[in-house]
PDB file of N, CA and C in Angstrom:
ATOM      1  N   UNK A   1     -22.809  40.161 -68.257  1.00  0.00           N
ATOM      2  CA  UNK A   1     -22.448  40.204 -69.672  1.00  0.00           C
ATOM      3  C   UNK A   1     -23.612  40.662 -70.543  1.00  0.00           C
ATOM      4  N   UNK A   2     -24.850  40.678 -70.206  1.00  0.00           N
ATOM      5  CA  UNK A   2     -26.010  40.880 -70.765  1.00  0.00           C
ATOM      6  C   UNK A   2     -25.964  42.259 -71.062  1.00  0.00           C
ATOM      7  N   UNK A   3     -25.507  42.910 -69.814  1.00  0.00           N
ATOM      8  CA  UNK A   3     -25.943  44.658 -70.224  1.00  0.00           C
ATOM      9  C   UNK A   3     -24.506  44.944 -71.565  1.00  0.00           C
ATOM     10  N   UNK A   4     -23.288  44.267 -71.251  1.00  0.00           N
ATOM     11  CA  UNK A   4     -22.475  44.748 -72.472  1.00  0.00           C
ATOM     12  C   UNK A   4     -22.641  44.271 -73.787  1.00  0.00           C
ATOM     13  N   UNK A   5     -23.509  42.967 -73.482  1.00  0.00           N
ATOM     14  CA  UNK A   5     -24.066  42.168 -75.003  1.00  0.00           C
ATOM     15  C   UNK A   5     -25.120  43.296 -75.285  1.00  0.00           C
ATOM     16  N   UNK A   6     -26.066  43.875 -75.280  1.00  0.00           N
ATOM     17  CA  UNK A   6     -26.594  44.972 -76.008  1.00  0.00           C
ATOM     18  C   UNK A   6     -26.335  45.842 -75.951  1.00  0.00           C
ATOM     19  N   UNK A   7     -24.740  46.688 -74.990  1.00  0.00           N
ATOM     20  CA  UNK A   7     -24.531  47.937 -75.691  1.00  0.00           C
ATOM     21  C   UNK A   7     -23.874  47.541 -77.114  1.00  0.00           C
ATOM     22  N   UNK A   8     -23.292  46.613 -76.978  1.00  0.00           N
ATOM     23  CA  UNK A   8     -22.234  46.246 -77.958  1.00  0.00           C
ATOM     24  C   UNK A   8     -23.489  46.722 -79.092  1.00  0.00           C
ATOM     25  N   UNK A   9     -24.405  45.749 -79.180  1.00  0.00           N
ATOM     26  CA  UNK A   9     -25.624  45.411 -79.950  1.00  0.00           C
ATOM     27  C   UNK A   9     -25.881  46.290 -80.280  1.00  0.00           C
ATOM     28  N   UNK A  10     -26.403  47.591 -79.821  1.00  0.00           N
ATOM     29  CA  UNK A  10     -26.475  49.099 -80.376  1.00  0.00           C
ATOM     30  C   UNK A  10     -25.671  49.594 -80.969  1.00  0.00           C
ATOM     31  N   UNK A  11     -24.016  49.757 -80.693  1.00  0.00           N
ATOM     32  CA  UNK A  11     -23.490  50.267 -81.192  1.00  0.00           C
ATOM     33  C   UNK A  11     -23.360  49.671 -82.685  1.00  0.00           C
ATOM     34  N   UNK A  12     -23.214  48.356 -83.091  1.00  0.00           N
ATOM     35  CA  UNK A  12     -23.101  47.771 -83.981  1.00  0.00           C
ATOM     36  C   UNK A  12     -23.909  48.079 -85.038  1.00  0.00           C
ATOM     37  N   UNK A  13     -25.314  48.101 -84.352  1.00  0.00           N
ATOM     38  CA  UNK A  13     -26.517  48.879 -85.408  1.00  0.00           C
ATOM     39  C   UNK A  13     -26.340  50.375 -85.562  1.00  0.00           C
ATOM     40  N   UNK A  14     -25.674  51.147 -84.629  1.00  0.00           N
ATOM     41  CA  UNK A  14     -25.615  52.451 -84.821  1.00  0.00           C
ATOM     42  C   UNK A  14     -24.535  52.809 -86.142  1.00  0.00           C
ATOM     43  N   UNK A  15     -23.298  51.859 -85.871  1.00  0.00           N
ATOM     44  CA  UNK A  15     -22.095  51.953 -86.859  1.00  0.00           C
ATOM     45  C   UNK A  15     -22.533  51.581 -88.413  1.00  0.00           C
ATOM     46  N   UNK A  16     -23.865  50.201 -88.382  1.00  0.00           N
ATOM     47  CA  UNK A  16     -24.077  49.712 -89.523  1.00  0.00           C
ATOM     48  C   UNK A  16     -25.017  51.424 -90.303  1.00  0.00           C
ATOM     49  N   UNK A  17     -25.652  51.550 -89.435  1.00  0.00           N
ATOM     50  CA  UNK A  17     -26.579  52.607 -89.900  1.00  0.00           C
ATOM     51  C   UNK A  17     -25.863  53.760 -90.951  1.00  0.00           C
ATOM     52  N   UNK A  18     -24.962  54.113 -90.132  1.00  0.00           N
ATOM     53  CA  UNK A  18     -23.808  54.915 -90.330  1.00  0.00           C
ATOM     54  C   UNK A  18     -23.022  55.465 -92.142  1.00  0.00           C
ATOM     55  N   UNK A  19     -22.727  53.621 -92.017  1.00  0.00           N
ATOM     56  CA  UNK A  19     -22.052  53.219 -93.112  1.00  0.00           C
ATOM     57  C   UNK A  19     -22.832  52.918 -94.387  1.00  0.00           C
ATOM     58  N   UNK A  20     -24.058  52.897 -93.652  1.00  0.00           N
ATOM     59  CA  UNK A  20     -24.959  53.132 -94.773  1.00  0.00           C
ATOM     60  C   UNK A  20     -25.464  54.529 -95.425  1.00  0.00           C
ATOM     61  N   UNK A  21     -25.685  55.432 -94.491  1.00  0.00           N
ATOM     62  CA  UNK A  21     -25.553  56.830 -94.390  1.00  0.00           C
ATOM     63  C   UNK A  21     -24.710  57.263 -95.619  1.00  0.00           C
ATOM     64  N   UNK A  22     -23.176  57.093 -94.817  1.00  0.00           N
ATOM     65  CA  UNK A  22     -22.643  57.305 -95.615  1.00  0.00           C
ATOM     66  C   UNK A  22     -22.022  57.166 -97.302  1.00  0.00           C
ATOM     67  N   UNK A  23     -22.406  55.471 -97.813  1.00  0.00           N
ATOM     68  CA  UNK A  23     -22.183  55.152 -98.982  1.00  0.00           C
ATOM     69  C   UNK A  23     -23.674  55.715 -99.661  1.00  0.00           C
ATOM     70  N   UNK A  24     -25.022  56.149 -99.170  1.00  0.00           N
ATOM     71  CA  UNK A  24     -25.726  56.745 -99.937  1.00  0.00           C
ATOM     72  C   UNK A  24     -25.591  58.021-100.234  1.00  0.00           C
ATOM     73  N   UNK A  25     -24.854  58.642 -99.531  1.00  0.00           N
ATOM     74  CA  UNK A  25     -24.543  60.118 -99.750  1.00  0.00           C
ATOM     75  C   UNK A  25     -23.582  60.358-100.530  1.00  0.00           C
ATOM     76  N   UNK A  26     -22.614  59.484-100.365  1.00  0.00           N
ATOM     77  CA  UNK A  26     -21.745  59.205-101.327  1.00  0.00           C
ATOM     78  C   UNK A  26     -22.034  58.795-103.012  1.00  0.00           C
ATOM     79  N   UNK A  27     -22.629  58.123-102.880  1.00  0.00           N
ATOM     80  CA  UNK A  27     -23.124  57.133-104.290  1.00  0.00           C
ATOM     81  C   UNK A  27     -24.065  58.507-105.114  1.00  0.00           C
ATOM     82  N   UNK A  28     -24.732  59.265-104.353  1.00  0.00           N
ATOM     83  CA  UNK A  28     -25.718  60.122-104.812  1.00  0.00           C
ATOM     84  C   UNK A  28     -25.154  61.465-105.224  1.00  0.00           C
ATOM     85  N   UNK A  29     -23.774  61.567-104.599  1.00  0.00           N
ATOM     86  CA  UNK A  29     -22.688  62.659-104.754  1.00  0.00           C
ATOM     87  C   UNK A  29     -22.451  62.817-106.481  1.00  0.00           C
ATOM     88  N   UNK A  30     -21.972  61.323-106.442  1.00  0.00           N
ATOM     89  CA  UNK A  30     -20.995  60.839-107.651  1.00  0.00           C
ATOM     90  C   UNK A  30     -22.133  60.650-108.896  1.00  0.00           C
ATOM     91  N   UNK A  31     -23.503  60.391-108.285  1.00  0.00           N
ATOM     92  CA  UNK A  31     -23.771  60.325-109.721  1.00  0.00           C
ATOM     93  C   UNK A  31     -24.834  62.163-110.223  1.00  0.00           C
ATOM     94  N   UNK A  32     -24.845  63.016-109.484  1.00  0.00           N
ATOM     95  CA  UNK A  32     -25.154  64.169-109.985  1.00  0.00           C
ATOM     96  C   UNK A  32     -25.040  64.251-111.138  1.00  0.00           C
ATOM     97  N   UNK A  33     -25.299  65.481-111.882  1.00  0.00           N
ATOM     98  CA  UNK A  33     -25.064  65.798-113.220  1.00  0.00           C
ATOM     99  C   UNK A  33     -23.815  66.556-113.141  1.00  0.00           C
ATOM    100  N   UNK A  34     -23.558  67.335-113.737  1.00  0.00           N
ATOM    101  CA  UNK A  34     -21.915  67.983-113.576  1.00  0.00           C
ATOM    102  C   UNK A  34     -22.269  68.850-115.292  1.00  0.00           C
ATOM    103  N   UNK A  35     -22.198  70.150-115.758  1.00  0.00           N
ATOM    104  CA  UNK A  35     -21.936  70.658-116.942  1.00  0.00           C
ATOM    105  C   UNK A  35     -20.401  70.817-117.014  1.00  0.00           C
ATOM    106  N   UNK A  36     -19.976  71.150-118.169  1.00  0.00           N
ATOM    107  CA  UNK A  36     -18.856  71.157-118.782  1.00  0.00           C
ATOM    108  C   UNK A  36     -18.240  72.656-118.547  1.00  0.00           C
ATOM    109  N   UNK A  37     -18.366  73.751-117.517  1.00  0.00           N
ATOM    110  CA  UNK A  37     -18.459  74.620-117.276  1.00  0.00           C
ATOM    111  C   UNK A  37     -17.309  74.817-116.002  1.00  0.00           C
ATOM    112  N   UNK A  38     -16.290  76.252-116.090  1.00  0.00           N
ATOM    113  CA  UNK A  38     -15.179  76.160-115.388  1.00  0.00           C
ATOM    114  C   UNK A  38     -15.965  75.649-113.866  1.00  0.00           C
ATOM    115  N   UNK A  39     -16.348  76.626-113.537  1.00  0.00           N
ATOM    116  CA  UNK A  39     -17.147  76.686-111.533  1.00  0.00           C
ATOM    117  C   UNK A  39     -17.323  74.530-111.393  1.00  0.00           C
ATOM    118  N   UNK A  40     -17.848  74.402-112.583  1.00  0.00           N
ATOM    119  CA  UNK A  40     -18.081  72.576-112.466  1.00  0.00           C
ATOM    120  C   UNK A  40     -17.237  71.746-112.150  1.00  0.00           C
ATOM    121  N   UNK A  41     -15.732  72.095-112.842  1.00  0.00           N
ATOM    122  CA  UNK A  41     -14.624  71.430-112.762  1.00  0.00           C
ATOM    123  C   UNK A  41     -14.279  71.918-111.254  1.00  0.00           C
ATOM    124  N   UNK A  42     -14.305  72.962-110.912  1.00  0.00           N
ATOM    125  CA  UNK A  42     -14.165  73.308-109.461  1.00  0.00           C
ATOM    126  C   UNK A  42     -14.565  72.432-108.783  1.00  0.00           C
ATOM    127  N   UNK A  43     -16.291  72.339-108.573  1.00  0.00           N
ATOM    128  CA  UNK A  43     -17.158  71.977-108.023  1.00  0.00           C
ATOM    129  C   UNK A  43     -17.024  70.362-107.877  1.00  0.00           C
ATOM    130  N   UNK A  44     -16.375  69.661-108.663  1.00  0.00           N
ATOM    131  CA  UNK A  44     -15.749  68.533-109.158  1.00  0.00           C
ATOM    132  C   UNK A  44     -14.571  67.998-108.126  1.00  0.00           C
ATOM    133  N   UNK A  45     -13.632  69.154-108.173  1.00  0.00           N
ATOM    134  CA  UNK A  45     -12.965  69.061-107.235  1.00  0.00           C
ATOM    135  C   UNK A  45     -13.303  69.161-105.500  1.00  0.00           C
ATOM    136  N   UNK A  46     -13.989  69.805-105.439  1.00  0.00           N
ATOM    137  CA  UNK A  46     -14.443  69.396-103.931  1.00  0.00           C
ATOM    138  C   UNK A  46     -15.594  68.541-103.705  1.00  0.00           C
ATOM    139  N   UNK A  47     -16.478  67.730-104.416  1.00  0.00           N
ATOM    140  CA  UNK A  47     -16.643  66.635-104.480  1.00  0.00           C
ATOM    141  C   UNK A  47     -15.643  65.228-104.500  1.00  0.00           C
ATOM    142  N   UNK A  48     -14.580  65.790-105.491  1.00  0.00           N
ATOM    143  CA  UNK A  48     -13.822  64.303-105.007  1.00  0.00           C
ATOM    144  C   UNK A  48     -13.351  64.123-103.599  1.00  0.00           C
ATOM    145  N   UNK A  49     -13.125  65.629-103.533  1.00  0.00           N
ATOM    146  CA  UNK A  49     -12.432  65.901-101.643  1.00  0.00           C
ATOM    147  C   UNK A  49     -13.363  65.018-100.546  1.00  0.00           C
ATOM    148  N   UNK A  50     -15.203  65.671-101.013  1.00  0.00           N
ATOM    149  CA  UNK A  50     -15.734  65.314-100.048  1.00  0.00           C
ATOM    150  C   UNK A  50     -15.828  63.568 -99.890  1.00  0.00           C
ATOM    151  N   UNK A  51     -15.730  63.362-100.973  1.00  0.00           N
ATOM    152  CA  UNK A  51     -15.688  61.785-100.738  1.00  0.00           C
ATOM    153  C   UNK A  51     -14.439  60.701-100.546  1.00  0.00           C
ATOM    154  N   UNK A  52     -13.550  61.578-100.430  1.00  0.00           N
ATOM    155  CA  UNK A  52     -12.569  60.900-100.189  1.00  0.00           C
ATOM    156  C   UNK A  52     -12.646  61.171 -98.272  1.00  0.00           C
ATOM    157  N   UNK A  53     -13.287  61.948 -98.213  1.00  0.00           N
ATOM    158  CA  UNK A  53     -13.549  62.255 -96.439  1.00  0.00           C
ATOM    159  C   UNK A  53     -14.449  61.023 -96.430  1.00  0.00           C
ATOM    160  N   UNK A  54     -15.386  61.143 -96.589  1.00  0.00           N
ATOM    161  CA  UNK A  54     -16.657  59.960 -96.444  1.00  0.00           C
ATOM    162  C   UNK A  54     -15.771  58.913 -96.676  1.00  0.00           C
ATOM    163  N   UNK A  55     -15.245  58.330 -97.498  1.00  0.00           N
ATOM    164  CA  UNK A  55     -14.849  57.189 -97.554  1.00  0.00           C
ATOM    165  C   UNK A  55     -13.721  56.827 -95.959  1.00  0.00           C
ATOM    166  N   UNK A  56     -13.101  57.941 -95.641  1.00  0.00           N
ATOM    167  CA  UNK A  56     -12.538  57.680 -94.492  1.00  0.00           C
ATOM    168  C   UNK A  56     -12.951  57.753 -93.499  1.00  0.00           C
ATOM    169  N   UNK A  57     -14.358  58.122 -93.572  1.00  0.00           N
ATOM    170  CA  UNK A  57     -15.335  57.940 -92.549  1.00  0.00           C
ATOM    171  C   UNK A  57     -15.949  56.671 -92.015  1.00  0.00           C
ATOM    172  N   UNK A  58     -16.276  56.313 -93.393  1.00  0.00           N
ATOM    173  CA  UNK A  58     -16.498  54.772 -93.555  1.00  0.00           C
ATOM    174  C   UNK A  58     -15.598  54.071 -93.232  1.00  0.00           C
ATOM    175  N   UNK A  59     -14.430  53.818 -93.441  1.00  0.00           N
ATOM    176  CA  UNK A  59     -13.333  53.240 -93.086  1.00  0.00           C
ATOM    177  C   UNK A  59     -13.173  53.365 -91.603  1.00  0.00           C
ATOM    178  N   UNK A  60     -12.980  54.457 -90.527  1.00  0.00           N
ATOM    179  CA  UNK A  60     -13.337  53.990 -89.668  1.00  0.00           C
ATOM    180  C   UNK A  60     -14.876  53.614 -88.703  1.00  0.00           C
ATOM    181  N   UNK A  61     -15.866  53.419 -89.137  1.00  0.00           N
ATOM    182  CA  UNK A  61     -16.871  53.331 -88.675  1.00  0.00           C
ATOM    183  C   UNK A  61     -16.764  51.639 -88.996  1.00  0.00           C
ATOM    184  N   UNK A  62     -16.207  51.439 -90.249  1.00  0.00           N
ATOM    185  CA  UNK A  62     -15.840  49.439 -90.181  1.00  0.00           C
ATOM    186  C   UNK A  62     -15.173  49.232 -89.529  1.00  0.00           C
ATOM    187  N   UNK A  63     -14.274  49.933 -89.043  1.00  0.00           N
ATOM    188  CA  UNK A  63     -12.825  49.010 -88.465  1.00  0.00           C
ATOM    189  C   UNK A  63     -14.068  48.949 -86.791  1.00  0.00           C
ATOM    190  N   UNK A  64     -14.337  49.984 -86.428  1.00  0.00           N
ATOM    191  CA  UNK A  64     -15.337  50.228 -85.225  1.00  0.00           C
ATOM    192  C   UNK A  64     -16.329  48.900 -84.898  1.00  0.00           C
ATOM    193  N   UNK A  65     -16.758  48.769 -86.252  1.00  0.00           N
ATOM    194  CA  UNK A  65     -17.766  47.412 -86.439  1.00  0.00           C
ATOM    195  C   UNK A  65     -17.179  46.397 -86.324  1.00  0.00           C
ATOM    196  N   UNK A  66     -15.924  46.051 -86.356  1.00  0.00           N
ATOM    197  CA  UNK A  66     -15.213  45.184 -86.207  1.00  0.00           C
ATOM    198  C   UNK A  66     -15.000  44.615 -85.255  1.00  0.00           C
ATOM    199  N   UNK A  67     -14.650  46.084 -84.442  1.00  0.00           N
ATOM    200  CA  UNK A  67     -13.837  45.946 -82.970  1.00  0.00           C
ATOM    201  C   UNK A  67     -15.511  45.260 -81.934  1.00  0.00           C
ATOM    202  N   UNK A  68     -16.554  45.824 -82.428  1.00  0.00           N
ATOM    203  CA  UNK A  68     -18.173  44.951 -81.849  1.00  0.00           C
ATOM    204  C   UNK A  68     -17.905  43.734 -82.124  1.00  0.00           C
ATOM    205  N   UNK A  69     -18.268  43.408 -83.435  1.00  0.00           N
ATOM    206  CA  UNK A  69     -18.142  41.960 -83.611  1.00  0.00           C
ATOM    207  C   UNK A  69     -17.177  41.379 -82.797  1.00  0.00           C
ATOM    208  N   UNK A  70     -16.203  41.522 -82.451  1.00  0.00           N
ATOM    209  CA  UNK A  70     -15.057  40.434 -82.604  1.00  0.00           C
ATOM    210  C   UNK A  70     -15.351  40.654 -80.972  1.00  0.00           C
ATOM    211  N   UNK A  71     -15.955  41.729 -80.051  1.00  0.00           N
ATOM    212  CA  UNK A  71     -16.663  42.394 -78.666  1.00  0.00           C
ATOM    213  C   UNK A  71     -17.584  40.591 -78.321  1.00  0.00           C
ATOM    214  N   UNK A  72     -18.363  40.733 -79.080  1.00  0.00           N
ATOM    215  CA  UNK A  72     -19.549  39.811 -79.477  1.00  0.00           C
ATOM    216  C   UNK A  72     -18.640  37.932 -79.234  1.00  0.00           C
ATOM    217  N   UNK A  73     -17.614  38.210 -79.989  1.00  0.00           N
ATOM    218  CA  UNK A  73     -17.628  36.814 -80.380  1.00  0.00           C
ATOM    219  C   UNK A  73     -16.736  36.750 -79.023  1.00  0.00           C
ATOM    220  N   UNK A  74     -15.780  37.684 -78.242  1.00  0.00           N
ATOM    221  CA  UNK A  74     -15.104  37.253 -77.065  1.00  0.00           C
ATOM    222  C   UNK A  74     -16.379  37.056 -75.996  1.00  0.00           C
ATOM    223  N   UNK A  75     -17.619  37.600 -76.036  1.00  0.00           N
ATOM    224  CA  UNK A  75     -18.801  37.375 -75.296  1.00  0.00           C
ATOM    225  C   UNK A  75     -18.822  35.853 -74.928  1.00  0.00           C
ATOM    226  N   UNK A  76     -19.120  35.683 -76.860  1.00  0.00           N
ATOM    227  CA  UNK A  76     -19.949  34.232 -76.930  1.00  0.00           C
ATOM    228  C   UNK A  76     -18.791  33.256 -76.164  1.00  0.00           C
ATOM    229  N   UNK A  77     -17.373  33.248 -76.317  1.00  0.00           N
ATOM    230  CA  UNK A  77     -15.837  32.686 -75.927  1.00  0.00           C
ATOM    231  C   UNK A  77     -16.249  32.320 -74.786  1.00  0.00           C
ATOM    232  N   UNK A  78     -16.461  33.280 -73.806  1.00  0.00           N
ATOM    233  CA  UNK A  78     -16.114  33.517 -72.579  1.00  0.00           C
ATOM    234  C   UNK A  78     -14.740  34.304 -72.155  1.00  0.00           C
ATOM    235  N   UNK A  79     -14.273  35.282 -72.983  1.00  0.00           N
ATOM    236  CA  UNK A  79     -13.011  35.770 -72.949  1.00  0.00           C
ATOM    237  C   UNK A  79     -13.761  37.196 -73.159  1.00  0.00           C
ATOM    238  N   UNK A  80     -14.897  37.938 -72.691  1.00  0.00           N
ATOM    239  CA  UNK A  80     -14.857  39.442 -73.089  1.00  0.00           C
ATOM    240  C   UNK A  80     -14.539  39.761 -71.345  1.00  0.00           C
ATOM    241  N   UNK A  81     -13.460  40.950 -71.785  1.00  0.00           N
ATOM    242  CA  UNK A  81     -13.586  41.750 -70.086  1.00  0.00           C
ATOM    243  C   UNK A  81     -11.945  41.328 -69.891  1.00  0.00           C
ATOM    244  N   UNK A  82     -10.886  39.980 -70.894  1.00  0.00           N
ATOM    245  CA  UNK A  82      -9.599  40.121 -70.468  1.00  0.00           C
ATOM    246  C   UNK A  82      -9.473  40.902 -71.029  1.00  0.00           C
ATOM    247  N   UNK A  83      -7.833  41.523 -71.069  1.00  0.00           N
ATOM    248  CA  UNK A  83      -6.892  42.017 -71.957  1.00  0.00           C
ATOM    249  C   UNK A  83      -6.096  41.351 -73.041  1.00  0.00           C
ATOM    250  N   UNK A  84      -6.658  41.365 -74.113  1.00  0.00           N
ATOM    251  CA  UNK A  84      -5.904  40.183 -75.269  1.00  0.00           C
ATOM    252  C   UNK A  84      -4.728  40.171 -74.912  1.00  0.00           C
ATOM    253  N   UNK A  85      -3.973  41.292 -74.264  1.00  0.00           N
ATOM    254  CA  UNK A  85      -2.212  41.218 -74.027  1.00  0.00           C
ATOM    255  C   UNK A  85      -2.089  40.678 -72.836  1.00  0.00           C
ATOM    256  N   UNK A  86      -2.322  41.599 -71.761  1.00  0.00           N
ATOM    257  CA  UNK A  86      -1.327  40.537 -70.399  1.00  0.00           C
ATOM    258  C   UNK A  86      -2.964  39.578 -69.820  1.00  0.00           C
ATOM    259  N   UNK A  87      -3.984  39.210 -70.133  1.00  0.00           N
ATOM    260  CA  UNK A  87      -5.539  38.598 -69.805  1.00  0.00           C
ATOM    261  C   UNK A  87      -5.416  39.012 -68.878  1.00  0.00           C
ATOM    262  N   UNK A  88      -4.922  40.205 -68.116  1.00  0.00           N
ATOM    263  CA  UNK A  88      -5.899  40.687 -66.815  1.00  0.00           C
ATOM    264  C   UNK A  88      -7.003  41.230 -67.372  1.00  0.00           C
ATOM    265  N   UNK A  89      -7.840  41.353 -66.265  1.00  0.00           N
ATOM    266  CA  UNK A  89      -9.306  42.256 -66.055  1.00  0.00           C
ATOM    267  C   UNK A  89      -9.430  43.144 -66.921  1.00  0.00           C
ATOM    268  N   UNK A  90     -10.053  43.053 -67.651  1.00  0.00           N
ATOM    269  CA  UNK A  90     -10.415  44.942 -68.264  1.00  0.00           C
ATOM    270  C   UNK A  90     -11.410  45.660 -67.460  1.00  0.00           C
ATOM    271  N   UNK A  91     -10.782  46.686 -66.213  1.00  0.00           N
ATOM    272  CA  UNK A  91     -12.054  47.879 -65.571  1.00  0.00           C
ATOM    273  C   UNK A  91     -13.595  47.817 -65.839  1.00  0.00           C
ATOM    274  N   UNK A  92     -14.510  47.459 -65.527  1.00  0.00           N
ATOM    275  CA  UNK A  92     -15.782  47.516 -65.699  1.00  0.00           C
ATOM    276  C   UNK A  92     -16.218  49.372 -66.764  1.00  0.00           C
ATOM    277  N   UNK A  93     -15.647  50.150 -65.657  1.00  0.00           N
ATOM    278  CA  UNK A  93     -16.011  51.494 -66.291  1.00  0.00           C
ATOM    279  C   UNK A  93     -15.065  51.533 -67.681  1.00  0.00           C
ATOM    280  N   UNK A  94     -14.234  51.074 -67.931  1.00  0.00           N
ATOM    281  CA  UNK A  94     -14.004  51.501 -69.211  1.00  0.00           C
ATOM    282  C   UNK A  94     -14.448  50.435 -69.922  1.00  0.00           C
ATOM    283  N   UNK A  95     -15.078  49.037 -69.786  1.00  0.00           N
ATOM    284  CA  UNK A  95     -15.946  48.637 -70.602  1.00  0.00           C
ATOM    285  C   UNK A  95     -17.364  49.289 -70.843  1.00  0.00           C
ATOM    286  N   UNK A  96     -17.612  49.835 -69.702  1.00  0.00           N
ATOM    287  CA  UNK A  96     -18.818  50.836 -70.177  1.00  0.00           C
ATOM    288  C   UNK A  96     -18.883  51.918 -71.232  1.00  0.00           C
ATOM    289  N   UNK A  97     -17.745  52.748 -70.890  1.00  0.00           N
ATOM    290  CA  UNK A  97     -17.185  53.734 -71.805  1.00  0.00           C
ATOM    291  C   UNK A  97     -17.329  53.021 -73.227  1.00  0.00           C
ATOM    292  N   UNK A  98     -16.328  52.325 -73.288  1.00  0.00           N
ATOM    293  CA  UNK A  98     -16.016  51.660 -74.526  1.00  0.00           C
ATOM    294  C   UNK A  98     -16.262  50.380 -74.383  1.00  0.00           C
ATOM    295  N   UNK A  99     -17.980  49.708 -74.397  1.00  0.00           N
ATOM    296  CA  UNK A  99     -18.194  48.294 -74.884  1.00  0.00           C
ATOM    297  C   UNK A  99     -17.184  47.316 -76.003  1.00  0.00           C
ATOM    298  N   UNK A 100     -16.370  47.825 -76.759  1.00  0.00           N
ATOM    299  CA  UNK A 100     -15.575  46.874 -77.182  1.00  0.00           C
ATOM    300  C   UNK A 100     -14.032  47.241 -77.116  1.00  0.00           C
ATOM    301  N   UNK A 101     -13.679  47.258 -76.073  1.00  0.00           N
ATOM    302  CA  UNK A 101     -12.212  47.337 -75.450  1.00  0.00           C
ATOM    303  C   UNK A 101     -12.135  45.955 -75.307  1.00  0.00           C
ATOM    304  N   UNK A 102     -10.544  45.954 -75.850  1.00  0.00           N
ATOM    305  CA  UNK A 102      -9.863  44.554 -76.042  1.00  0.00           C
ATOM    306  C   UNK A 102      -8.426  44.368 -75.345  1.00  0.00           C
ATOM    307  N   UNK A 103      -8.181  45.847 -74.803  1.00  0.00           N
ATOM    308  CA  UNK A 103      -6.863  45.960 -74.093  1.00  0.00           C
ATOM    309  C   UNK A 103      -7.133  46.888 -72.672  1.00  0.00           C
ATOM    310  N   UNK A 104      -6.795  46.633 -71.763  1.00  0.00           N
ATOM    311  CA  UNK A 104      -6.827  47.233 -70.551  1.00  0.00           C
ATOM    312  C   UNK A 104      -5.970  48.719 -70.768  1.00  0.00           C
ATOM    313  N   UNK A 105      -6.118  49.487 -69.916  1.00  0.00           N
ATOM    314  CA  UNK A 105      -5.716  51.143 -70.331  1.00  0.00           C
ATOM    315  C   UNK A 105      -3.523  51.154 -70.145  1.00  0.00           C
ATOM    316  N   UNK A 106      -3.203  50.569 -69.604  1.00  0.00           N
ATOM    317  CA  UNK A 106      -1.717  50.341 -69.961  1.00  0.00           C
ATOM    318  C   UNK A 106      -1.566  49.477 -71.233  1.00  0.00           C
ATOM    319  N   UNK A 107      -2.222  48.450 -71.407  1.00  0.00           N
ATOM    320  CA  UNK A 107      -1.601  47.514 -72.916  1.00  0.00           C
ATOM    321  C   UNK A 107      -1.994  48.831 -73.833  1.00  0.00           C
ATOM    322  N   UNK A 108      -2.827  49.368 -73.969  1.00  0.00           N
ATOM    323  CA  UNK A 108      -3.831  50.059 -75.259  1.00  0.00           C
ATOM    324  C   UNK A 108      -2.603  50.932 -75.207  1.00  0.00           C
ATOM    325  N   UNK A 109      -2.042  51.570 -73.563  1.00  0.00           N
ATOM    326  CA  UNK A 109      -1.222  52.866 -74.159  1.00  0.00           C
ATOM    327  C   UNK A 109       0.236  51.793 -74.481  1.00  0.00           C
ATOM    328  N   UNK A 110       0.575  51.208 -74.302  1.00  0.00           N
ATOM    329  CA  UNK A 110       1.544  50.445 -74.854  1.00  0.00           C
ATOM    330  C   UNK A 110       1.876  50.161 -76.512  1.00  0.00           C
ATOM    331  N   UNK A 111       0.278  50.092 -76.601  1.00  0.00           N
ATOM    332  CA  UNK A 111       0.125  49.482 -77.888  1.00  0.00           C
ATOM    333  C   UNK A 111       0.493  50.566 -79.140  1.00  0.00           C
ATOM    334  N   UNK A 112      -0.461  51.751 -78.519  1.00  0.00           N
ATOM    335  CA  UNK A 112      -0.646  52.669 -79.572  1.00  0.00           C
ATOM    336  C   UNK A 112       1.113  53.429 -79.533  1.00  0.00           C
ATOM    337  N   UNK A 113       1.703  53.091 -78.543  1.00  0.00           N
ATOM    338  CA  UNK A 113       3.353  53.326 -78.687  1.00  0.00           C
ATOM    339  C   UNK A 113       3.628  52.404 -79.618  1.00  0.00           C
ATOM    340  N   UNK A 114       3.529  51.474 -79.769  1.00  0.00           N
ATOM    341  CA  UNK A 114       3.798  50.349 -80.811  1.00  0.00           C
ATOM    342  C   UNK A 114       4.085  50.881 -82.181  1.00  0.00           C
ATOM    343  N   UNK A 115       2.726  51.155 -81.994  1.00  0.00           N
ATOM    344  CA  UNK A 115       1.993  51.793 -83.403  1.00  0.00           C
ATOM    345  C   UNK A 115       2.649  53.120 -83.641  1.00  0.00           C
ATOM    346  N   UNK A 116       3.280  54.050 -83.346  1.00  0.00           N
ATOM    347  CA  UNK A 116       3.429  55.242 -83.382  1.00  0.00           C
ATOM    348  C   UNK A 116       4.860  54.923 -83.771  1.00  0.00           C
ATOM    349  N   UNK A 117       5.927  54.146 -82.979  1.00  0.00           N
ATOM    350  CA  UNK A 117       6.871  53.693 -83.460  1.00  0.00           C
ATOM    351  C   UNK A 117       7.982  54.255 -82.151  1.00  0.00           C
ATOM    352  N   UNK A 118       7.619  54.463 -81.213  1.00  0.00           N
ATOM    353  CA  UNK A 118       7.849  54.824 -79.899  1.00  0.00           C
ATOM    354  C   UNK A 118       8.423  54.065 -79.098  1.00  0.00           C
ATOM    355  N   UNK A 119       8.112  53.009 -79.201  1.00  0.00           N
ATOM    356  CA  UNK A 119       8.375  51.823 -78.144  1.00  0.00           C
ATOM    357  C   UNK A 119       9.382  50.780 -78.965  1.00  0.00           C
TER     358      UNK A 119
END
């Protein structure tokens, strides 16, 4: 559990980094100067664009941070490595792949049928 307790650990700092990244680039976007000039109002407009990207960037880079933490706290449990759905095994290699997998590779494709509206 040690080697997935610090990938987790990296990734978590990599995602926090991230989201920081991104709300300064953001924040520094929005407060530019801007003249009252047609090309500005343009220019205006693909600024709001770009930050409405960033913000959905951010959005998933939290939900990501999430899926660590909550990686972390099934650690601390003693529950990282089931499948929250049927608690079999979750594959070693796809915990490697993906340090915070919470569903084994049939629930996940099950799931995301769920989600899609498929199933």
């Amino acid at each position: 559990m040690g080697k997935f307790k610090k990938l987790l650990l990296a990734e978590g700092k990599h995602f926090n980094e991230g989201i920081k990244t991104i709300e300064k680039n953001t924040q520094e976007s929005a407060s530019s100067d801007k003249s009252g000039d047609f090309s500005s109002f343009a220019e205006a407009g693909t600024d709001n664009n770009d930050r409405d990207t960033a913000l959905r960037l951010a959005s998933g880079e939290t939900q990501m941070l999430n899926d660590v933490d909550d990686a972390l706290q099934r650690i601390e449990g003693g529950t990282y490595g089931n499948c929250i759905d049927c608690e079999k095994d979750i594959p070693k290699g796809r915990l490697e792949v993906y340090p915070a997998a919470k569903r084994c590779v049939t629930c996940k494709g099950l799931f995301e049928k769920e989600q899609k509206g498929y199933a």
